[in-house]
C-alpha atoms as a PDB file:
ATOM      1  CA  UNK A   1       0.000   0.000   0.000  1.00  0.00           C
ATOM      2  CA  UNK A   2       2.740   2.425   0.663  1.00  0.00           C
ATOM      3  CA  UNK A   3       4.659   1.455  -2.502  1.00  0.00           C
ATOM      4  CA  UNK A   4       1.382   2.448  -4.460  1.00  0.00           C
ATOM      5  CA  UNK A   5       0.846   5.986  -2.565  1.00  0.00           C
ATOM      6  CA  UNK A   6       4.744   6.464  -2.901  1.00  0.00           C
ATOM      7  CA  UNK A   7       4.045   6.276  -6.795  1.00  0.00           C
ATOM      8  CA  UNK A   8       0.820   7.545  -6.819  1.00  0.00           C
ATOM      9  CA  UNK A   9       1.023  10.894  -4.995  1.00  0.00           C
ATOM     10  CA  UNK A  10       3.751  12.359  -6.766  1.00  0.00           C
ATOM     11  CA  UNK A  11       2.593  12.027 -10.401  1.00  0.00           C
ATOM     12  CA  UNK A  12      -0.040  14.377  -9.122  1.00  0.00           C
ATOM     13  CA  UNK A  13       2.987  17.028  -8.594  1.00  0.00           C
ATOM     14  CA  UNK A  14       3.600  16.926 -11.953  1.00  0.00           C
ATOM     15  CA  UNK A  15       7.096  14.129 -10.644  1.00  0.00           C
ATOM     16  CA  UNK A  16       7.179  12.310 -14.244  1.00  0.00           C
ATOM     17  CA  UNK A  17       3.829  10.198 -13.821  1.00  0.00           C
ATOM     18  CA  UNK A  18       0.718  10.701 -15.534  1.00  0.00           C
ATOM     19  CA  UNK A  19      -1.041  11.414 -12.961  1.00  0.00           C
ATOM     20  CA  UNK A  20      -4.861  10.960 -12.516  1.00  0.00           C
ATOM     21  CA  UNK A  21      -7.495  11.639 -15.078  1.00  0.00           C
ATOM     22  CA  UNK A  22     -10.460  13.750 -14.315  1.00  0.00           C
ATOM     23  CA  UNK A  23     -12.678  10.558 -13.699  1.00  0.00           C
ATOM     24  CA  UNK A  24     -10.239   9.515 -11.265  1.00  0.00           C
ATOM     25  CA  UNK A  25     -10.598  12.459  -9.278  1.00  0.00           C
ATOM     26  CA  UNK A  26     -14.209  12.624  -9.372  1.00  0.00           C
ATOM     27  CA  UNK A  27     -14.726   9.064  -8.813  1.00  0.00           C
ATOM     28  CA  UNK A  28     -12.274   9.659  -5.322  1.00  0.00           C
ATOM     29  CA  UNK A  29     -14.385  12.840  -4.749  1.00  0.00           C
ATOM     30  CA  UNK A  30     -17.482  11.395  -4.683  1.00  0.00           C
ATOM     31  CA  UNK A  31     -15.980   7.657  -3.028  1.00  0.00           C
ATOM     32  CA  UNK A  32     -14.902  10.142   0.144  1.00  0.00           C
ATOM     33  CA  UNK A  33     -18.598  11.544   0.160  1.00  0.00           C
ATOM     34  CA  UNK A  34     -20.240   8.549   0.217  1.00  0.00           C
ATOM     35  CA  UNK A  35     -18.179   7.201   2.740  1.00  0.00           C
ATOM     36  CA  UNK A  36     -18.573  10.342   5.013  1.00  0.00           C
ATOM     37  CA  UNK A  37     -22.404  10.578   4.873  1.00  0.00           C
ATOM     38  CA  UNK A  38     -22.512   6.952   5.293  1.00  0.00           C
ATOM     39  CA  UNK A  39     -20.528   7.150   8.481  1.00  0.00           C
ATOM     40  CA  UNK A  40     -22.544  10.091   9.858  1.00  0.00           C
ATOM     41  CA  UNK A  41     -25.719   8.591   9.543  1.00  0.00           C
ATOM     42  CA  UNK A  42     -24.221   4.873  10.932  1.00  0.00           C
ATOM     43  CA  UNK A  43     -22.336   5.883  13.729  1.00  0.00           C
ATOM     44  CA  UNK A  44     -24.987   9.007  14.803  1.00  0.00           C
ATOM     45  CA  UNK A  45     -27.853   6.698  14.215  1.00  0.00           C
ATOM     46  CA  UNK A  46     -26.592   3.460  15.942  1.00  0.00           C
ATOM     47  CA  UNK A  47     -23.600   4.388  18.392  1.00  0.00           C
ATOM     48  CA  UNK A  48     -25.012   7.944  19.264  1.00  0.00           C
ATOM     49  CA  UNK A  49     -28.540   6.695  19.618  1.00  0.00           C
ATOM     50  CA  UNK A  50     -29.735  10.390  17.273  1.00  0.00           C
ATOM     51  CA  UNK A  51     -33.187   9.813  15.652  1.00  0.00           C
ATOM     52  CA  UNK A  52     -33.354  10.227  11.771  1.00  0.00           C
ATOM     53  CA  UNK A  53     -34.920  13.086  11.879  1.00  0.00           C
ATOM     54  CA  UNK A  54     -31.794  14.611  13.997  1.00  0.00           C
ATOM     55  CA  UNK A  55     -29.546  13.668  12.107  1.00  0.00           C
ATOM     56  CA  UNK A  56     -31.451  15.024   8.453  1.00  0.00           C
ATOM     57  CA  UNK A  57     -31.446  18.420  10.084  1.00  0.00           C
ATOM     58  CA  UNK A  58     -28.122  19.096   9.835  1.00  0.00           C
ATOM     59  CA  UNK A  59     -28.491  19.403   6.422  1.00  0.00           C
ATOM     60  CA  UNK A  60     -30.430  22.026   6.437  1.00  0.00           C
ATOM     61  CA  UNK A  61     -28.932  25.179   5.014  1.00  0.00           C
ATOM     62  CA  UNK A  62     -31.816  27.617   5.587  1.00  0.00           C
ATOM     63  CA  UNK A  63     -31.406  26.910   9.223  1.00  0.00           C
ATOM     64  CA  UNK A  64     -27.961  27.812   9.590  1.00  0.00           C
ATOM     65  CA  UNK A  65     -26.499  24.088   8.764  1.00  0.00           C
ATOM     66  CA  UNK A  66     -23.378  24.348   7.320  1.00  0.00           C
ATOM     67  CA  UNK A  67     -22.368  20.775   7.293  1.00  0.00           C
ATOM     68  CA  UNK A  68     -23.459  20.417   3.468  1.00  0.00           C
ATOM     69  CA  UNK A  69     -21.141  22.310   2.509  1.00  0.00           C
ATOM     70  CA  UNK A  70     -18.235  20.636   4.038  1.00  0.00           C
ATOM     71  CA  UNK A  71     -19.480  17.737   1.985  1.00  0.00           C
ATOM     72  CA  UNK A  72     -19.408  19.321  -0.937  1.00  0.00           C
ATOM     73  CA  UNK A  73     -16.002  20.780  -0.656  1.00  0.00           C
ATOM     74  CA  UNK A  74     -14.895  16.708   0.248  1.00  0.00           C
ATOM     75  CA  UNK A  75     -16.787  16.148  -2.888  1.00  0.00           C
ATOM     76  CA  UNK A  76     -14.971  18.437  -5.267  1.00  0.00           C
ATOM     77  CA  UNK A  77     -11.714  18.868  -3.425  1.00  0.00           C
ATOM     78  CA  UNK A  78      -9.882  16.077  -5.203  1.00  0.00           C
ATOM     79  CA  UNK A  79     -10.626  17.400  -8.711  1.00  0.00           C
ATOM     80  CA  UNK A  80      -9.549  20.961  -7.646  1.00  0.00           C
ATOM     81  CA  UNK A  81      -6.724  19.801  -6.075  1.00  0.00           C
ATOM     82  CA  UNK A  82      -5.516  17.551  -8.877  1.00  0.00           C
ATOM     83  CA  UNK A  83      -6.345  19.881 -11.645  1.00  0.00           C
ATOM     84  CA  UNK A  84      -4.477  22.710  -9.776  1.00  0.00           C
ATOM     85  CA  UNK A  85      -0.987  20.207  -9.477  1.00  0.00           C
ATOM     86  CA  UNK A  86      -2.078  19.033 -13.005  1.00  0.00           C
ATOM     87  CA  UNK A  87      -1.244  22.268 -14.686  1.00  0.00           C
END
């Protein structure tokens, strides 16, 4: 696993890989998103003991929830990122 990241991660830099293509960085983008909303609802649901309706709440923006939008920014951060180090 650390062989592959030590490859990996520095074609992004521009270090004489290819890097990853726009699908790849999307399809990590939205992998970390899943993953994270998945999580929040599991663990808040079934460790934390919050009801559904608790835990939908915080996704609502016109009552000050914020939390959306750090999902958003794990959504597109990877494509940003890589298209930044791309160039």
């Amino acid at each position: 696993m650390i062989k592959t990241n030590a490859r990996i991660l520095p074609s992004l830099g521009g270090g004489g890989g290819q890097g990853y293509s726009k699908l790849d960085l999307v399809l990590i983008g939205t992998f970390w998103f899943i993953l994270t909303i998945f999580f929040e609802f599991i663990f808040g649901h079934y460790v934390m003991g919050h009801l559904w309706n608790k835990l939908l709440a915080d996704y609502n923006i016109l009552k000050g929830r914020i939390w959306i939008l750090v999902l958003l920014t794990t959504l597109v951060a990877p494509l940003i990122t890589g298209t930044l180090l791309n160039k």
